[in-house]
C-alpha atoms as a PDB file:
ATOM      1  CA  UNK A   1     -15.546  -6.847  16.082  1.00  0.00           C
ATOM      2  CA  UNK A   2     -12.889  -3.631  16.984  1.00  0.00           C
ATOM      3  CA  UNK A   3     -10.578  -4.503  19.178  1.00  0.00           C
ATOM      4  CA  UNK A   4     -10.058  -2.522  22.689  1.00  0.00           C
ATOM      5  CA  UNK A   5      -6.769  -1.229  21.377  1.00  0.00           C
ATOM      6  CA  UNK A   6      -5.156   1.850  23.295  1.00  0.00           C
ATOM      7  CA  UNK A   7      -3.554   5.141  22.468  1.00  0.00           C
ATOM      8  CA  UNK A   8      -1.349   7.195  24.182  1.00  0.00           C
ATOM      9  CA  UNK A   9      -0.154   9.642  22.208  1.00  0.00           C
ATOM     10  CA  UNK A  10       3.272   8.421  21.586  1.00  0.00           C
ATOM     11  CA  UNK A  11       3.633   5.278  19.498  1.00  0.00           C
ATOM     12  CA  UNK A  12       5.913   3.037  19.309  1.00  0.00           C
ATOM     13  CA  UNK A  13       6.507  -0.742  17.594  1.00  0.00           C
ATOM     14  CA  UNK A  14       3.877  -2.657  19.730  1.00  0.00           C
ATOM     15  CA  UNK A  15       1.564  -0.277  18.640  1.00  0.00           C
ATOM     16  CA  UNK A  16       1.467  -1.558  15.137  1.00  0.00           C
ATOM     17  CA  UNK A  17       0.847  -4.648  12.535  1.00  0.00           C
ATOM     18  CA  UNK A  18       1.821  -5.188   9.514  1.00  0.00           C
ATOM     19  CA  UNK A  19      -1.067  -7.214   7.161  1.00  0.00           C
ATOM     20  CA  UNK A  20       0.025  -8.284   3.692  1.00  0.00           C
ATOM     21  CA  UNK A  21      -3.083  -9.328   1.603  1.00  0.00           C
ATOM     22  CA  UNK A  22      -2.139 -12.383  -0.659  1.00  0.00           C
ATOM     23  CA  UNK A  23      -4.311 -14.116  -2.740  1.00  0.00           C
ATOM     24  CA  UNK A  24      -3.251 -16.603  -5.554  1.00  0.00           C
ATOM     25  CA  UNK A  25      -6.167 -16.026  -8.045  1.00  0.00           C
ATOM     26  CA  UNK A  26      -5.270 -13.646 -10.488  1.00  0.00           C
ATOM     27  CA  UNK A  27      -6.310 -12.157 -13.845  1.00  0.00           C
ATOM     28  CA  UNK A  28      -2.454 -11.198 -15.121  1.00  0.00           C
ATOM     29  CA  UNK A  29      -0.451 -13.202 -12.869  1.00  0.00           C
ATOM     30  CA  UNK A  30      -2.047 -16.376 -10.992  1.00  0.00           C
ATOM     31  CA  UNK A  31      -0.024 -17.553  -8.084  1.00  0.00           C
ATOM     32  CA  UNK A  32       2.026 -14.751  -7.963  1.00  0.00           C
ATOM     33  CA  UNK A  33       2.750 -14.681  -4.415  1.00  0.00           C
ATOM     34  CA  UNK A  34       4.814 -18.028  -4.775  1.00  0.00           C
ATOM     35  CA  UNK A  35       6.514 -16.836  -7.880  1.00  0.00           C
ATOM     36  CA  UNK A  36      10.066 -17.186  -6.964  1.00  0.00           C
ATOM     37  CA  UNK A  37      12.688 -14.439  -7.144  1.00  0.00           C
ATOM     38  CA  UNK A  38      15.947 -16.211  -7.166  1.00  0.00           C
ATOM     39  CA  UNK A  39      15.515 -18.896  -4.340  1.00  0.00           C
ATOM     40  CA  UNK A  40      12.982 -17.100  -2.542  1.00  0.00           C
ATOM     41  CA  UNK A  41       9.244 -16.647  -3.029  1.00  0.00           C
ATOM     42  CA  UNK A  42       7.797 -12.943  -3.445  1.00  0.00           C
ATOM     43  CA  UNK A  43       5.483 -13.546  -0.451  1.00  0.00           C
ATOM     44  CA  UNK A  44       8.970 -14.243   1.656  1.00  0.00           C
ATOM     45  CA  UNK A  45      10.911 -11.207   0.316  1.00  0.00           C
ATOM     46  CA  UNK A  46       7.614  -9.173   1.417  1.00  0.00           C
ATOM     47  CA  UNK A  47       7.701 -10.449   4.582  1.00  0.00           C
ATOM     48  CA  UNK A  48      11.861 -10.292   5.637  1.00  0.00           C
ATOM     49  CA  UNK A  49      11.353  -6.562   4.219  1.00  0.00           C
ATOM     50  CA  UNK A  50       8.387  -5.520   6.332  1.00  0.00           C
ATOM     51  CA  UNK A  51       9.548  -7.327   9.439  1.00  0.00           C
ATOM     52  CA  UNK A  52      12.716  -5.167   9.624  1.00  0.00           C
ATOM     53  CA  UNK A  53      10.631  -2.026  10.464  1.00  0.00           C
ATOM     54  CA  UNK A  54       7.331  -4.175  11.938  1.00  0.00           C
ATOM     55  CA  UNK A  55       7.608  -6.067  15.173  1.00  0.00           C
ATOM     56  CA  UNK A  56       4.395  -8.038  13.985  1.00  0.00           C
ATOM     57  CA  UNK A  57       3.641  -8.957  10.393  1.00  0.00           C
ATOM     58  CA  UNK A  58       1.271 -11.540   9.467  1.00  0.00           C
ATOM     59  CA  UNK A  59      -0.046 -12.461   5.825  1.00  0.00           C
ATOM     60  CA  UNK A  60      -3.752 -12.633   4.868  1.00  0.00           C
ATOM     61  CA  UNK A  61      -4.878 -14.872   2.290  1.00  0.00           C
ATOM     62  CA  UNK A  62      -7.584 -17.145   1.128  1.00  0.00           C
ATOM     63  CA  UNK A  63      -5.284 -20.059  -0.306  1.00  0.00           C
ATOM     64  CA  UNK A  64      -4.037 -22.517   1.885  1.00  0.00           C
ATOM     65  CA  UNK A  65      -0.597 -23.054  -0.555  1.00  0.00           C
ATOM     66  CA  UNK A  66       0.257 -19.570   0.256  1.00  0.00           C
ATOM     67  CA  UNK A  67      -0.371 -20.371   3.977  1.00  0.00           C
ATOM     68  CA  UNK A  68       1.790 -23.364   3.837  1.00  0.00           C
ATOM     69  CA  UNK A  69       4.498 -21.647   2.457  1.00  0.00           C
ATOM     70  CA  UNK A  70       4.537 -18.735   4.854  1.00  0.00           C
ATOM     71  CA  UNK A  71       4.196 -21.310   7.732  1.00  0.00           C
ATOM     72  CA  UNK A  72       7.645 -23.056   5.901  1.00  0.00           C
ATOM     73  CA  UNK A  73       9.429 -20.086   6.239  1.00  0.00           C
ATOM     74  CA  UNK A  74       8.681 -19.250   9.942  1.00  0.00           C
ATOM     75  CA  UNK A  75       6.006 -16.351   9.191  1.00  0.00           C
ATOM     76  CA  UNK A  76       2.798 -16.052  10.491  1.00  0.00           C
ATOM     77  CA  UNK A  77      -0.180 -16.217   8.318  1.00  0.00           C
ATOM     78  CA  UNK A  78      -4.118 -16.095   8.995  1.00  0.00           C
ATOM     79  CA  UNK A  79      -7.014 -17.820   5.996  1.00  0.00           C
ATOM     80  CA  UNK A  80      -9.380 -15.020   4.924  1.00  0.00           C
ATOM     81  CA  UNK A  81     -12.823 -15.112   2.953  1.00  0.00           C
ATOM     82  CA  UNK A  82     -12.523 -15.347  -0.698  1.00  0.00           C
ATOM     83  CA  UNK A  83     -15.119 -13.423  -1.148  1.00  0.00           C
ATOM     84  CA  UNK A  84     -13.415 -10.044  -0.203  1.00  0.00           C
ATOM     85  CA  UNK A  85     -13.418  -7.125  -2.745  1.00  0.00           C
ATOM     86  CA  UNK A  86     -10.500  -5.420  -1.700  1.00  0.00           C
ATOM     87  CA  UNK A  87      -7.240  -5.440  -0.036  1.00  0.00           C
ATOM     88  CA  UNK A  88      -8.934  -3.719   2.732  1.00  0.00           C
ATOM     89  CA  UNK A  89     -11.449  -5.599   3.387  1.00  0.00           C
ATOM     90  CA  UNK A  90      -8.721  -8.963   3.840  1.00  0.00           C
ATOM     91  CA  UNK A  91      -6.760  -6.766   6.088  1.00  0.00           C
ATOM     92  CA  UNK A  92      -9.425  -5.755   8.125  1.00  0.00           C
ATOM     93  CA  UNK A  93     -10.696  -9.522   8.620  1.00  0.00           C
ATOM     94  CA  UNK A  94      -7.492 -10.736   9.025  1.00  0.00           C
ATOM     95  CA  UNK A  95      -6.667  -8.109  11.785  1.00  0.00           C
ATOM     96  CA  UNK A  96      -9.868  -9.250  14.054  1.00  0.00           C
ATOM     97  CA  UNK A  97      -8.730 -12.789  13.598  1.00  0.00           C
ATOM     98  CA  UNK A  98      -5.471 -11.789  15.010  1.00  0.00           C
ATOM     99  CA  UNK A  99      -7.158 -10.664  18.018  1.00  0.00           C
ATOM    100  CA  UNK A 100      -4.670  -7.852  18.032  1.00  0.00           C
ATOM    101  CA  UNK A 101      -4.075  -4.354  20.483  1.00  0.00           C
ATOM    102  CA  UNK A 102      -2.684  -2.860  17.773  1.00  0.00           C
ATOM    103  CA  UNK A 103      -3.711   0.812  17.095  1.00  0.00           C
ATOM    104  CA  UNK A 104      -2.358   1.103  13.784  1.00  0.00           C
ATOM    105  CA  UNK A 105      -2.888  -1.513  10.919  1.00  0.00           C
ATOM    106  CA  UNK A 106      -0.271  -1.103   7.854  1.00  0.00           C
ATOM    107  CA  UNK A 107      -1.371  -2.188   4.732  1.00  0.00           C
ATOM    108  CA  UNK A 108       1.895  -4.069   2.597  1.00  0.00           C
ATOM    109  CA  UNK A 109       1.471  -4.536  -0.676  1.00  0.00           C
ATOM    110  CA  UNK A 110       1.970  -8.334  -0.921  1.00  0.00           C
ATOM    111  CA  UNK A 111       3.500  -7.736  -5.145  1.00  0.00           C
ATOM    112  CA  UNK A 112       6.082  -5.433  -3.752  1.00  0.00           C
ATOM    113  CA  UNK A 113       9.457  -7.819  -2.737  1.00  0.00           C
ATOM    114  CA  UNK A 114      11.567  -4.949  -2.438  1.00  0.00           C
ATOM    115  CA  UNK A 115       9.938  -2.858  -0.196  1.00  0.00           C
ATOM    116  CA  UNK A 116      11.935  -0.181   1.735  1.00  0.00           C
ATOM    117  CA  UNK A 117      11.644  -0.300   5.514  1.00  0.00           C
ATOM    118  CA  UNK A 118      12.267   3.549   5.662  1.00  0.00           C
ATOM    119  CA  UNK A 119       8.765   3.816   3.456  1.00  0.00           C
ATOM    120  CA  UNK A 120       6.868   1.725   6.398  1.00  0.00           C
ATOM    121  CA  UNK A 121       8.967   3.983   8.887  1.00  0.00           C
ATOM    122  CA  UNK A 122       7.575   6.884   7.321  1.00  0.00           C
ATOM    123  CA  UNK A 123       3.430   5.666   7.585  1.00  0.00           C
ATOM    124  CA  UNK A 124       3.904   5.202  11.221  1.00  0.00           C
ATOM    125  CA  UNK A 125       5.759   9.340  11.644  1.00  0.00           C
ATOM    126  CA  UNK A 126       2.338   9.832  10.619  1.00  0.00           C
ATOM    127  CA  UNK A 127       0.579   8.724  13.720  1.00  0.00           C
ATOM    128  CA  UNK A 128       2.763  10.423  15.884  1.00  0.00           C
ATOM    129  CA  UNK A 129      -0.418  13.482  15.256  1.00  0.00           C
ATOM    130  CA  UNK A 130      -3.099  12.198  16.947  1.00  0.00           C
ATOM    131  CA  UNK A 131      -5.484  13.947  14.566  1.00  0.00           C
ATOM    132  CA  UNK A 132      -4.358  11.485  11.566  1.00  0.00           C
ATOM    133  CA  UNK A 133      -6.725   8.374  11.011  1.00  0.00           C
ATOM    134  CA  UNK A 134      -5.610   7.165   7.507  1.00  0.00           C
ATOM    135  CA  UNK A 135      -1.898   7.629   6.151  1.00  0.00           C
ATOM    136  CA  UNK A 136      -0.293   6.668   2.781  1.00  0.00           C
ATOM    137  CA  UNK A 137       2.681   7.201   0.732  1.00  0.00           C
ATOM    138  CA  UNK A 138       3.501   9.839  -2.438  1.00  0.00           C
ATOM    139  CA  UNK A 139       6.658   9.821  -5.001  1.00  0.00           C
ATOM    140  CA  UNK A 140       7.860  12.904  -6.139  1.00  0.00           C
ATOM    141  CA  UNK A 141       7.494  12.277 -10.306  1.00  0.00           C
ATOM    142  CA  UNK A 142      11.576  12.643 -11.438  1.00  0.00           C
ATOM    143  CA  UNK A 143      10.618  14.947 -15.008  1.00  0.00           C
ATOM    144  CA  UNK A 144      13.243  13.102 -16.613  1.00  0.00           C
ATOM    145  CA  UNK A 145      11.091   9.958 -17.093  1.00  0.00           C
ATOM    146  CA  UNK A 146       8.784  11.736 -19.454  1.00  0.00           C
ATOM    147  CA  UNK A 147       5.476  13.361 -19.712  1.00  0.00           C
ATOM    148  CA  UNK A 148       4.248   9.649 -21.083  1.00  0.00           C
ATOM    149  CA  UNK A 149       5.058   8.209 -18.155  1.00  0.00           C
ATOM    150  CA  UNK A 150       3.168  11.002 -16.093  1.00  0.00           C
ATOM    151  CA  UNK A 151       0.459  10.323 -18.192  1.00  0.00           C
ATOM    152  CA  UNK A 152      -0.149   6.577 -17.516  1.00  0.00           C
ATOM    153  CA  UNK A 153      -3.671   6.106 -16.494  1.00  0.00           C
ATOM    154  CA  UNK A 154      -1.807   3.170 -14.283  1.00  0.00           C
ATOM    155  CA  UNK A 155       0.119   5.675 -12.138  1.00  0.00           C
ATOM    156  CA  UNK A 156      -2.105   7.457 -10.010  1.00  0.00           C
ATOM    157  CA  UNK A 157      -1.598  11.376  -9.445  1.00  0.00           C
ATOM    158  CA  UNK A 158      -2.423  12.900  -6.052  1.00  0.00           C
ATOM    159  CA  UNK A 159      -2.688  16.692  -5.096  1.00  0.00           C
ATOM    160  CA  UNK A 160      -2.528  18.131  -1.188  1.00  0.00           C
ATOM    161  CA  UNK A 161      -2.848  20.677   0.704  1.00  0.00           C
ATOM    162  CA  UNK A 162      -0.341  22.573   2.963  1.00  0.00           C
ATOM    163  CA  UNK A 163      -0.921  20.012   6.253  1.00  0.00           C
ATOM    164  CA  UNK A 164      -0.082  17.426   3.325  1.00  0.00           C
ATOM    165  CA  UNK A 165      -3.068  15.690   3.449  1.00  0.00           C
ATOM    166  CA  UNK A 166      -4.682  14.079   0.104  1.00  0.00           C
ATOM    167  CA  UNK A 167      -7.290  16.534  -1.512  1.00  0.00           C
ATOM    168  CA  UNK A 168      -7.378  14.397  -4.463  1.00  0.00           C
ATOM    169  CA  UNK A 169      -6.136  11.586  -6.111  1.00  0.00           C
ATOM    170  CA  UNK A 170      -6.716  11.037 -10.174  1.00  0.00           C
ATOM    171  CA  UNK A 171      -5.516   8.420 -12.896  1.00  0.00           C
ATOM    172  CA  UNK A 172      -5.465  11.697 -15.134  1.00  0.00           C
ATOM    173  CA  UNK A 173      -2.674  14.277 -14.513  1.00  0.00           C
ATOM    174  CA  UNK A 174      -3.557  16.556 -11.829  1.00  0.00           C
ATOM    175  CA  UNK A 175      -3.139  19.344 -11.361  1.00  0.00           C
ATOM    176  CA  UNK A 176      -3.889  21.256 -14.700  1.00  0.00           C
ATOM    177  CA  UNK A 177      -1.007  23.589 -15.842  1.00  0.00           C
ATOM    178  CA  UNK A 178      -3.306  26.256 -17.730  1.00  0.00           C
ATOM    179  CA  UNK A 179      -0.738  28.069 -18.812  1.00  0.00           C
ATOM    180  CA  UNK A 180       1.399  26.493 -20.856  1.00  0.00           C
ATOM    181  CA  UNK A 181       1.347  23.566 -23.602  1.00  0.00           C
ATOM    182  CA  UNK A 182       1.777  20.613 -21.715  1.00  0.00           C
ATOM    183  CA  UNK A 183       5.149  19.564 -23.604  1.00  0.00           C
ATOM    184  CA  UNK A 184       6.299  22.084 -20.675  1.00  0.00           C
ATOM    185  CA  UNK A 185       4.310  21.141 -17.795  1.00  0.00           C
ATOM    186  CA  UNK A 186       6.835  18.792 -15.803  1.00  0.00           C
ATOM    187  CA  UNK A 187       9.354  21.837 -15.496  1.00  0.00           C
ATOM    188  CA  UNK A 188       6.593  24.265 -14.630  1.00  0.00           C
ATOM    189  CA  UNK A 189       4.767  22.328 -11.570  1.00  0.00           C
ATOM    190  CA  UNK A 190       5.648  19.730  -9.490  1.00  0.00           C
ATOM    191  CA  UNK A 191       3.905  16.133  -9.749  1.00  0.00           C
ATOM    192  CA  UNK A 192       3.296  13.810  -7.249  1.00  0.00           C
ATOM    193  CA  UNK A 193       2.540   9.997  -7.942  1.00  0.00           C
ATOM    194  CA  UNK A 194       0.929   7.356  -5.017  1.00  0.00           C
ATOM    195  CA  UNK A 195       2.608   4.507  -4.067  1.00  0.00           C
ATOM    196  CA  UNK A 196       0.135   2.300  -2.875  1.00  0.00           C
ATOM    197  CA  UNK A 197       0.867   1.453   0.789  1.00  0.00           C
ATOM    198  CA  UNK A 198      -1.874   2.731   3.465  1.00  0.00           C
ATOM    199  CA  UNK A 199      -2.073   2.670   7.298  1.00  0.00           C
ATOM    200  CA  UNK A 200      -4.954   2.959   9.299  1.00  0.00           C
ATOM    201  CA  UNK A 201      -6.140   3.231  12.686  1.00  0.00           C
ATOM    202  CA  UNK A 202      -7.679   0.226  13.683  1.00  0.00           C
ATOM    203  CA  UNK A 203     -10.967   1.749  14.136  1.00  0.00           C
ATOM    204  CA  UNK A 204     -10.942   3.402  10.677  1.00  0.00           C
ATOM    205  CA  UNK A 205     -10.306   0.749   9.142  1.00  0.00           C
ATOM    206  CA  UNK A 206     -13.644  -1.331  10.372  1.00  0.00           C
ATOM    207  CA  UNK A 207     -15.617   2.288   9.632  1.00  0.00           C
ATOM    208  CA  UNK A 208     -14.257   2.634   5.974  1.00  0.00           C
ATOM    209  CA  UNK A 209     -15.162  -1.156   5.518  1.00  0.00           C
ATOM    210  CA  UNK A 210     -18.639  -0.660   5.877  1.00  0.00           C
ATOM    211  CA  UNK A 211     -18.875   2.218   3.192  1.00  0.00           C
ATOM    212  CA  UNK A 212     -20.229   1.329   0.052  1.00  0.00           C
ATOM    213  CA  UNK A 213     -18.915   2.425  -3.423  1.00  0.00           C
ATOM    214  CA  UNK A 214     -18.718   6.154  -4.263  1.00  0.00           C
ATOM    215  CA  UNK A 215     -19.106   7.742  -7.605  1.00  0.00           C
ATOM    216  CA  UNK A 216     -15.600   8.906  -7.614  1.00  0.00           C
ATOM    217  CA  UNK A 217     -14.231   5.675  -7.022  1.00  0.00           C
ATOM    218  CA  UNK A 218     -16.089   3.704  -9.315  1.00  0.00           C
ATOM    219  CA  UNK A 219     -15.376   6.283 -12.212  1.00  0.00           C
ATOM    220  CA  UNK A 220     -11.813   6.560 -11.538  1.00  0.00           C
ATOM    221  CA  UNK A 221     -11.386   2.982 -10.020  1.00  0.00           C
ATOM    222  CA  UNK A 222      -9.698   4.294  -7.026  1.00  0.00           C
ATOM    223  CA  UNK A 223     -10.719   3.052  -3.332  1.00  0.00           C
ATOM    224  CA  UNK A 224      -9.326   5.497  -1.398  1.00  0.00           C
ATOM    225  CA  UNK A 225     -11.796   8.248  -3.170  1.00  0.00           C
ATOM    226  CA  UNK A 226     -14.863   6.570  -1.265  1.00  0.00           C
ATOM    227  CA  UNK A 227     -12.936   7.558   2.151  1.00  0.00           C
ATOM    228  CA  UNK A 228     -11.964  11.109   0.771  1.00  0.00           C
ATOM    229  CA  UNK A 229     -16.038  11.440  -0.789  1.00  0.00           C
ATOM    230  CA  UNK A 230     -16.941  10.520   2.777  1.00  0.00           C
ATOM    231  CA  UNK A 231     -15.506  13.026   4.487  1.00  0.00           C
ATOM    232  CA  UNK A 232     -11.738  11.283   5.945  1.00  0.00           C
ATOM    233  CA  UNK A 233      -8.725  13.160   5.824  1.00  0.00           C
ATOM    234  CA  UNK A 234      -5.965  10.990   3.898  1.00  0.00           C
ATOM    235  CA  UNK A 235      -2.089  12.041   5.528  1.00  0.00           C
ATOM    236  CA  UNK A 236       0.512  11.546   2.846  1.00  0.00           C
ATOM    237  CA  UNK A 237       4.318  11.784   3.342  1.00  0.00           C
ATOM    238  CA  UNK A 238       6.459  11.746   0.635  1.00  0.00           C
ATOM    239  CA  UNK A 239       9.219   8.644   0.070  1.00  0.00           C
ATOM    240  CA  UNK A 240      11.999   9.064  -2.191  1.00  0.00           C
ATOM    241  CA  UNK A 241      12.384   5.268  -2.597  1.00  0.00           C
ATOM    242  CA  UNK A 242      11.656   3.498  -5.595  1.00  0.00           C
ATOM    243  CA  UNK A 243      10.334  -0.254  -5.300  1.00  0.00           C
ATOM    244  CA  UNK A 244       9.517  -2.688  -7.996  1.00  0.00           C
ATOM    245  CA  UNK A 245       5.790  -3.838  -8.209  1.00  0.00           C
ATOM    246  CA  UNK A 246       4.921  -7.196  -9.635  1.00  0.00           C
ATOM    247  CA  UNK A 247       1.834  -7.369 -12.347  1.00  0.00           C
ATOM    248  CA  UNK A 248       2.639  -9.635 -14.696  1.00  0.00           C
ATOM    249  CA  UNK A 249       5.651 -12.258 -15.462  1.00  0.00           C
ATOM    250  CA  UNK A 250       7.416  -9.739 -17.265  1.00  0.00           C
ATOM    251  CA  UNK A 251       7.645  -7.796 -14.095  1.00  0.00           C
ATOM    252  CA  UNK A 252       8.766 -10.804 -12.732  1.00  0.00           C
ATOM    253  CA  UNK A 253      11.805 -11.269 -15.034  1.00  0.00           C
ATOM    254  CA  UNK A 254      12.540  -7.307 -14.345  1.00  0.00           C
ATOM    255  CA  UNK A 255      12.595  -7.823 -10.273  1.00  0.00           C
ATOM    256  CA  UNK A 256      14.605 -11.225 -11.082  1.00  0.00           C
ATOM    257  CA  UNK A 257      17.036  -9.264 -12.934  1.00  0.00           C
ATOM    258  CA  UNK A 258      17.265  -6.968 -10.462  1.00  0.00           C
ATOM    259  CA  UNK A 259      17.838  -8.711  -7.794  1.00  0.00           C
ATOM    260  CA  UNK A 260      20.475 -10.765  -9.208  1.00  0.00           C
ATOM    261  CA  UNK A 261      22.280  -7.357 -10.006  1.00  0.00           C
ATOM    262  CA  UNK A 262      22.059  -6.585  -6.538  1.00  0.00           C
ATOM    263  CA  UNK A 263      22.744  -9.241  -4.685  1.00  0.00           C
ATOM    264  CA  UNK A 264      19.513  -9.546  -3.336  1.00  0.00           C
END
């Protein structure tokens, strides 16, 4: 089902929601989403983060103690198949149960407590061109953290082109610096790293659902190279914020930390 959403050309707030796929099942970290971070669940943090740039924000998951607990805290929460592959494919179901007008679905990373409201800020500047249909954020890399921290096949690289949209994204180091040994190649080019939060128009979104695997993204393990190897244009914009992603309980104890030192 797509929804009989309407554009106008100018967006504003009502024209967006915010969809933060939670699931508890996981390999590295199960029940991560309740995993507290001083007195207040991950899934919560998410949530008071998004909702300070997001008029409507609403968690999709497939366990009913993560529903509880959003319920608890006053947010609003929809039960999703288990049987998704993706985060996209949660969001997408959870956005037709929803019943939503919204144009433009935001995809939150659910592991991500700090996230900056300026980042989701800058996904929706994106849809202020009517031409873009998928947006998502890139990091300048900082050369001082090292080429072996450029190099980690868990930090995706992405490459565009002067309208800044995608042309590739890589778990090797793109691009090449030919030229030089690459002891040199952070002060000769400039990197770019993806931070994994997407936005789509609502429409899109159902299309790219239906698209099975590509080559590209099963050899690189990348989803968003099935919608670039199917012909959709991918607009980045660059955030200079740095958040704190959640994989494992040592990230936990980091974020903890963290937020502790902050008074978060």
């Amino acid at each position: 089902m797509i929804n009989n959403y309407t554009y106008s050309g100018y967006m504003d707030n009502k024209d967006f929601i915010g969809i933060i796929p939670a699931r508890f099942a996981s390999s590295r970290f199960p029940g991560k989403p309740l995993a507290k971070i001083g007195d207040i669940t991950m899934i919560e943090r998410v949530y008071r983060q998004a909702s300070k740039a997001l008029d409507t924000v609403i968690v999709a998951t497939d366990d009913t103690r993560i529903m509880q607990t959003v319920e608890a805290f006053g947010g609003n929460a929809v039960m999703t198949s288990g049987e998704h592959r993706s985060g996209t494919d949660r969001i997408c179901e959870a956005y037709d149960l929803t019943g939503s007008k919204a144009s433009v679905v935001i995809n939150i990373q659910g592991d991500e407590p700090f996230v900056n409201p300026e980042q989701i800020e800058s996904l929706k500047g994106c849809f202020n061109d009517p031409a873009v249909d998928i947006a998502t954020l890139v990091r300048r890399f900082n050369p001082d953290d090292g080429f072996e921290a450029l190099f980690d096949k868990n930090t995706p690289k992405v490459v565009m082109d002067n309208q800044m949209n995608a042309l590739y994204f890589s778990r090797s180091i793109i691009p090449y610096v030919r030229n030089y040994p690459w002891e040199e190649w952070t002060s000769k080019s400039v990197f770019y790293t993806h931070v994994g939060m997407y936005a789509y128009r609502a429409e899109t979104l159902h299309n790219i659902t239906q698209l099975p695997q590509s080559s590209l993204e099963i050899d690189e393990s990348l989803e968003q190279l099935r919608w670039l190897q199917n012909g959709y244009r991918i607009r980045t914009a660059i955030t200079a914020c740095k958040t704190i992603g959640i994989d494992t309980p040592e990230d936990l104890e980091k974020a903890c930390r963290f937020a502790a030192g902050n008074n978060l």
